[in-house]
C-alpha atoms as a PDB file:
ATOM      1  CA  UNK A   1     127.421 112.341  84.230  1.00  0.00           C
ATOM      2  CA  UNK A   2     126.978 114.274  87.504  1.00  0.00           C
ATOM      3  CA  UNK A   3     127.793 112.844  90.645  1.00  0.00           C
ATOM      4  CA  UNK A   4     124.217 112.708  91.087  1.00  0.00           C
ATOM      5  CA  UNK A   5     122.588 111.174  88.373  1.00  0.00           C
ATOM      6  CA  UNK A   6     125.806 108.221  88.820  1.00  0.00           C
ATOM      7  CA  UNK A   7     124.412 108.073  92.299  1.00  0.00           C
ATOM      8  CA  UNK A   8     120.559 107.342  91.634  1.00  0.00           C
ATOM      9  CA  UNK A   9     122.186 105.397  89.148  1.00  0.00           C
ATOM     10  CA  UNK A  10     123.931 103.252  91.281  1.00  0.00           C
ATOM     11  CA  UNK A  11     120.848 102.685  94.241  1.00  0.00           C
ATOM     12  CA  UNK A  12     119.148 100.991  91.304  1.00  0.00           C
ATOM     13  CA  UNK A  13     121.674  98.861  90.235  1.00  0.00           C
ATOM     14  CA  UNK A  14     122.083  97.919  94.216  1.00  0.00           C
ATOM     15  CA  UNK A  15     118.457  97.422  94.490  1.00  0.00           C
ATOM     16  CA  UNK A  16     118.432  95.326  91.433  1.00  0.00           C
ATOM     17  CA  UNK A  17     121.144  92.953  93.163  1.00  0.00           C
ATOM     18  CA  UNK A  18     119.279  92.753  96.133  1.00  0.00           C
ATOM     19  CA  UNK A  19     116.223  91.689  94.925  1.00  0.00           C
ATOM     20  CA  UNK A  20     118.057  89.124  92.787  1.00  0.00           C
ATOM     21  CA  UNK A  21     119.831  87.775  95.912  1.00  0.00           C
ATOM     22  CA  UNK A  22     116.455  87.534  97.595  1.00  0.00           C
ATOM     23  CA  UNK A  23     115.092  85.225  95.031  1.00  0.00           C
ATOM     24  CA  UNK A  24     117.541  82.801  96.227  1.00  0.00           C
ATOM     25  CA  UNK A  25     118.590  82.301  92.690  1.00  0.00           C
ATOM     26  CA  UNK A  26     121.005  78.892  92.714  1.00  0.00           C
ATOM     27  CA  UNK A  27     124.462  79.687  91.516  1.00  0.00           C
ATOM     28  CA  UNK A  28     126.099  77.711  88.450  1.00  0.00           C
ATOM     29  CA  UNK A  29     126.273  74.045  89.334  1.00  0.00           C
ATOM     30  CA  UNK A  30     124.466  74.058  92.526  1.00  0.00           C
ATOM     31  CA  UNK A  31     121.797  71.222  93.053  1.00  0.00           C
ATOM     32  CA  UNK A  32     118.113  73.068  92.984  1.00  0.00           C
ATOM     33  CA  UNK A  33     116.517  70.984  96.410  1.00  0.00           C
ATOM     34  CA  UNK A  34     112.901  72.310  96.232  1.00  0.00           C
ATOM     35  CA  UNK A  35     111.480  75.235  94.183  1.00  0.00           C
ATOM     36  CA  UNK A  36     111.319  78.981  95.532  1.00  0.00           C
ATOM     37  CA  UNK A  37     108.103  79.767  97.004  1.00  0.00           C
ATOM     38  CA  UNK A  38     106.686  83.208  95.838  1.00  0.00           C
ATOM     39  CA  UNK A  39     105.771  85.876  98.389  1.00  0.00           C
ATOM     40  CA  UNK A  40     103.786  88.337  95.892  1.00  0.00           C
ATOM     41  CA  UNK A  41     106.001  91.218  97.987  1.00  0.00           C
ATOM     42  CA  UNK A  42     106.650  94.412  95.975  1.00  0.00           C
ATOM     43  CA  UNK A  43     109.217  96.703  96.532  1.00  0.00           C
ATOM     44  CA  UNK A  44     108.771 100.456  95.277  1.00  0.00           C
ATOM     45  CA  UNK A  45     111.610 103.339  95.283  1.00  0.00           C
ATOM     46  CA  UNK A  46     111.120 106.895  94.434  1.00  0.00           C
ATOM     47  CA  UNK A  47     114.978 107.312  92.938  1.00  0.00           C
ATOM     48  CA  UNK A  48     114.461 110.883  91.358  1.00  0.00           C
ATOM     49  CA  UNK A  49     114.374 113.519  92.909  1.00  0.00           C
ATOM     50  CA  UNK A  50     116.450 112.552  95.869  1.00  0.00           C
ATOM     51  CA  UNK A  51     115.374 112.594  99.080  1.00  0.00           C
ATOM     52  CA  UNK A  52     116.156 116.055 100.643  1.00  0.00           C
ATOM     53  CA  UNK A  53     116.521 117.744  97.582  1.00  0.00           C
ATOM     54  CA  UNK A  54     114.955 121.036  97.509  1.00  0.00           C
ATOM     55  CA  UNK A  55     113.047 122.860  94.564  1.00  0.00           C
ATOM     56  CA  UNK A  56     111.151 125.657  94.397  1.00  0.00           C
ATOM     57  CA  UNK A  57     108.100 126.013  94.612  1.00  0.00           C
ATOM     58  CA  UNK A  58     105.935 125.262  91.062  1.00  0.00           C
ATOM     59  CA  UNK A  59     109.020 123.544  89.141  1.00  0.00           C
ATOM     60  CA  UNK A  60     108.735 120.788  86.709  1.00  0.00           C
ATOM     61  CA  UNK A  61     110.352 117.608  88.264  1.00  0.00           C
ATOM     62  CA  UNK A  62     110.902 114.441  87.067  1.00  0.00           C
ATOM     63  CA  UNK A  63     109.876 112.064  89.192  1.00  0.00           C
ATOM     64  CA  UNK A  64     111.189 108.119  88.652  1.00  0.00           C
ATOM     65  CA  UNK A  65     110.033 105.257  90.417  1.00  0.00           C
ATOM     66  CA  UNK A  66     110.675 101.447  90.215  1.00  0.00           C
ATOM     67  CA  UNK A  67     109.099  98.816  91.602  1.00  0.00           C
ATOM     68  CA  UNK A  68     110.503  95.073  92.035  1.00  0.00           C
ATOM     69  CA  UNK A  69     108.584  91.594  92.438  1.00  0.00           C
ATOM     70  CA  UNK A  70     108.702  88.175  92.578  1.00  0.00           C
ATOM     71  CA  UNK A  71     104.893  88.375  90.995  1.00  0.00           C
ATOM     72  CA  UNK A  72     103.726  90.384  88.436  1.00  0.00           C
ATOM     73  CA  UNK A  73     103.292  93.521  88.511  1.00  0.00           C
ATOM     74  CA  UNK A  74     100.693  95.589  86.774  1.00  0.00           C
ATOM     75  CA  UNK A  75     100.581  98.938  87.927  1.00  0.00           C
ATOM     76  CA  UNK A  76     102.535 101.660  89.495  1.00  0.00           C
ATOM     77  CA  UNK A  77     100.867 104.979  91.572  1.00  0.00           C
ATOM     78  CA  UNK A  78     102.391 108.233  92.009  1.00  0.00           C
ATOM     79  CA  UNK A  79     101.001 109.674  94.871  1.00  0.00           C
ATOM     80  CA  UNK A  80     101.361 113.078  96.445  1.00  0.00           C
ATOM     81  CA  UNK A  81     100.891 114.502  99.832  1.00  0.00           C
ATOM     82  CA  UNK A  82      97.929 111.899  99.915  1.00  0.00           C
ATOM     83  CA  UNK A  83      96.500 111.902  96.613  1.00  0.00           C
ATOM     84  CA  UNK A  84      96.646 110.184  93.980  1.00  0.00           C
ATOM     85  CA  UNK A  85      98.735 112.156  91.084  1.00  0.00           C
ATOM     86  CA  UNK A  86      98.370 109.417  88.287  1.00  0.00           C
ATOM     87  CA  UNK A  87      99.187 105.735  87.933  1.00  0.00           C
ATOM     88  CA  UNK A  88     101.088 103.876  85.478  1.00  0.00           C
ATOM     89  CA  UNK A  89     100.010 100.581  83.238  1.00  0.00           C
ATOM     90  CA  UNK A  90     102.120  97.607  82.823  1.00  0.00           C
ATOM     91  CA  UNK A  91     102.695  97.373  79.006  1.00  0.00           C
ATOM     92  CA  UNK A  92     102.384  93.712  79.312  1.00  0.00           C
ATOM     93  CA  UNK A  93     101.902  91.095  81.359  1.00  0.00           C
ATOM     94  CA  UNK A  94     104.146  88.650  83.592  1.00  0.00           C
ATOM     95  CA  UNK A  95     106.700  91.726  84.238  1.00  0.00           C
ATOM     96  CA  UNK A  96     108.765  91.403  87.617  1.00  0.00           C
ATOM     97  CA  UNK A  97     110.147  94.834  87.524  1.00  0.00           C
ATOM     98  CA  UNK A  98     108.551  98.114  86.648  1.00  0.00           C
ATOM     99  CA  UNK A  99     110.042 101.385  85.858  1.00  0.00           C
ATOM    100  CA  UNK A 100     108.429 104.668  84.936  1.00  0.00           C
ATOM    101  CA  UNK A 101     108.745 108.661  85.081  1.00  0.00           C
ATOM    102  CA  UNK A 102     106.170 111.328  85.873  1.00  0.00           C
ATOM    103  CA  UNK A 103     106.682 115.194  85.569  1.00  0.00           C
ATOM    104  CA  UNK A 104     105.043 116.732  88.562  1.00  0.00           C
ATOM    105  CA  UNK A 105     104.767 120.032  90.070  1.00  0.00           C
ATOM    106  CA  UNK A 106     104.883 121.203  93.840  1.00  0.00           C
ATOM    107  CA  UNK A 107     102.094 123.467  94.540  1.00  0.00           C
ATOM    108  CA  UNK A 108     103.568 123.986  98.028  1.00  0.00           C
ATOM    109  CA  UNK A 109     106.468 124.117 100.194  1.00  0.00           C
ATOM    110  CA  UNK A 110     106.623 120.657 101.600  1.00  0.00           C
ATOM    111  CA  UNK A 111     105.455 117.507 100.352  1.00  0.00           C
ATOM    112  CA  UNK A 112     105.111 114.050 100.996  1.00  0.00           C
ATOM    113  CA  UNK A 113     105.601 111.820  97.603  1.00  0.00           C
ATOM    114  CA  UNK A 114     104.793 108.105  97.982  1.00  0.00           C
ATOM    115  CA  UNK A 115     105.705 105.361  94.818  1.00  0.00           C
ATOM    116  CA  UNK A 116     103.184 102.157  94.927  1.00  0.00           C
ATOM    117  CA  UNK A 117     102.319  99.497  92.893  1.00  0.00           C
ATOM    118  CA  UNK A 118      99.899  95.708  92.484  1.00  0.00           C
ATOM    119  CA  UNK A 119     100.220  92.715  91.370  1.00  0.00           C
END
């Protein structure tokens, strides 16, 4: 595995921990006091390409994007340089994490790629 692929790797498996620390989930054998209260927050990460990367100009990229909830989430936008480039379903309902891959193509020197997704 290249050192970058094991890197993009590893942001997801630290944002996966964070999010799971947020929750405030109680740890083995700790009393539960009152029940977490759900903030409907989302968060989404473009983790291929990686930031700063350069390509040229009209190559195929794959593009990967995950979002994170608390809520459900039930779909995920690519968007690019202020446009919507296509969004993504949620296969099913009730899911608190969302993952999906586009393969898009710069038309232009510099651009401005933007992951979002809705409950």
């Amino acid at each position: 595995m290249s050192p970058g692929k094991l890197r993009q790797r590893l942001i997801g498996f630290f944002h996966v921990i964070v999010f799971l620390m947020a929750c405030g989930l109680p740890s083995f054998g700790a009393p539960v006091t009152h029940p977490q209260q759900f903030t409907n927050h989302i968060l989404v990460s473009l983790t291929e390409p990686l930031d700063g990367e350069s390509y040229p100009v009209s190559a195929d990229l794959y593009v990967r994007g995950e979002a994170i909830s608390d809520g459900s989430i039930t779909r995920m936008e690519l968007w690019a340089d202020g446009e919507l480039y296509e969004a993504y379903m949620a296969p099913e309902s009730d899911l608190g994490l969302l993952v999906h891959s586009w393969d898009w193509s710069p038309r232009r020197l510099l651009h401005c790629n933007l992951g979002r997704a809705q409950h």
